[in-house]
Protein backbone atom coordinates (compact mmCIF):
# COMPACT_ATOMS: atom_id res chain seq x y z
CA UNK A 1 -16.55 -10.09 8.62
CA UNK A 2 -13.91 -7.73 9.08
CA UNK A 3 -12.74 -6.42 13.19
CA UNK A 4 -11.58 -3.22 14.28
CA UNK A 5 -7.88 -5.09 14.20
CA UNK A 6 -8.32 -6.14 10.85
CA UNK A 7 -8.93 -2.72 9.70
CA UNK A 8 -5.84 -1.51 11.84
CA UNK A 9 -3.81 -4.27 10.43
CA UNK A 10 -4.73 -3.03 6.74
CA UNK A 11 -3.84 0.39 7.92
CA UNK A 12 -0.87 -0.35 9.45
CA UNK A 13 -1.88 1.51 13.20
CA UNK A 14 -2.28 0.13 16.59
CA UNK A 15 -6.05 -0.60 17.08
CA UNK A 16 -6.77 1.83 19.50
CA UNK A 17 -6.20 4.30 16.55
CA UNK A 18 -9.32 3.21 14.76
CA UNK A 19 -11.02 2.41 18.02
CA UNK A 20 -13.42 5.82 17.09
CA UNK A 21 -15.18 3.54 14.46
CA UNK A 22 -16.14 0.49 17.34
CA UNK A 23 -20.06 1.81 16.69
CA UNK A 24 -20.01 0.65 12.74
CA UNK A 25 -21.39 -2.65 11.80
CA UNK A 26 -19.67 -5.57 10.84
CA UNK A 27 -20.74 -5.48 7.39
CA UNK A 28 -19.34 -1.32 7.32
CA UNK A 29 -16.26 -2.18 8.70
CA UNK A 30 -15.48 -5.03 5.85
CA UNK A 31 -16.76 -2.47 3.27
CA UNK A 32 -14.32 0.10 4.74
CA UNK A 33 -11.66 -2.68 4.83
CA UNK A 34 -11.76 -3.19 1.25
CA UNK A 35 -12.06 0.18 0.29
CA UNK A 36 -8.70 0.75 2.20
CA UNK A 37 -6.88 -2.08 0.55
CA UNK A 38 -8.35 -1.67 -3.00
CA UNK A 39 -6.67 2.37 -2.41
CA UNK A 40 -3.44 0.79 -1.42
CA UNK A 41 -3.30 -1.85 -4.26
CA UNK A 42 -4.06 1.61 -6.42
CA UNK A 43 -1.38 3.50 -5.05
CA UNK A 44 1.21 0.89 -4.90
CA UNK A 45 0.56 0.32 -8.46
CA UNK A 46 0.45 4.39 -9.37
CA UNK A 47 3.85 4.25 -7.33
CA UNK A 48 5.58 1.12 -9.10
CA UNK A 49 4.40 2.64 -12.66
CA UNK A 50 6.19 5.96 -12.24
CA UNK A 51 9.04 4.41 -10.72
CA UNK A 52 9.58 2.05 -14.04
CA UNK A 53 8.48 5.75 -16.16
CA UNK A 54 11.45 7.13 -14.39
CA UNK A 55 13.89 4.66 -14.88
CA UNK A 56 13.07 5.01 -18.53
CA UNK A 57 15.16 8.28 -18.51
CA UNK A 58 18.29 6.82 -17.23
CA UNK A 59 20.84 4.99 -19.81
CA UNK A 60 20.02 1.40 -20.40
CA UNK A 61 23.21 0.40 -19.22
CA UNK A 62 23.03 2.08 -15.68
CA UNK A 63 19.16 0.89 -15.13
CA UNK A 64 19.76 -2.34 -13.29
CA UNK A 65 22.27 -0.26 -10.76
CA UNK A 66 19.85 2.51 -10.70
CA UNK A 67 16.93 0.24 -10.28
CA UNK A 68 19.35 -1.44 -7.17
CA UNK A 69 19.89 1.66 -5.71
CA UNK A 70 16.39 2.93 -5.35
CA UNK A 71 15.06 -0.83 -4.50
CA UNK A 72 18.18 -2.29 -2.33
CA UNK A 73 16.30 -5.42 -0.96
CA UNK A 74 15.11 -6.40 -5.07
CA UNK A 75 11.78 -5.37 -4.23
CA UNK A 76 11.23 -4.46 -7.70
């Protein structure tokens, strides 16, 4: 079962930011848990799609510099 910290954690906010929702069950809280990761799995994917659609623009030649440039750590 899923804690207000767990639900910060997925959120990325202190605890005391979600602290409004303490009176939800355990079971609502792991519902709204998933729901909020399953959205960021979505958006990170929506994100990394139009990223590559993007890229697709630039010249071949240039993409791995411009794909460098906009992801400087390799995240991508």
């Amino acid at each position: 079962m899923s804690s207000l910290r767990d639900l910060a954690d997925v959120l990325g906010v202190p605890e005391n930011k979600v602290s409004m929702l303490a009176g939800l069950a355990d079971d609502e809280l792991d519902h709204l848990r998933q729901s909020v990761q399953a959205a960021v799995r979505r958006q990170d994917s929506a994100i990394e799609r139009g990223v590559e659609r993007a890229l697709q623009v630039i010249p071949k030649p240039l993409r791995g510099r411009a794909r460098s440039m906009i992801f400087p750590g390799g995240d991508a």
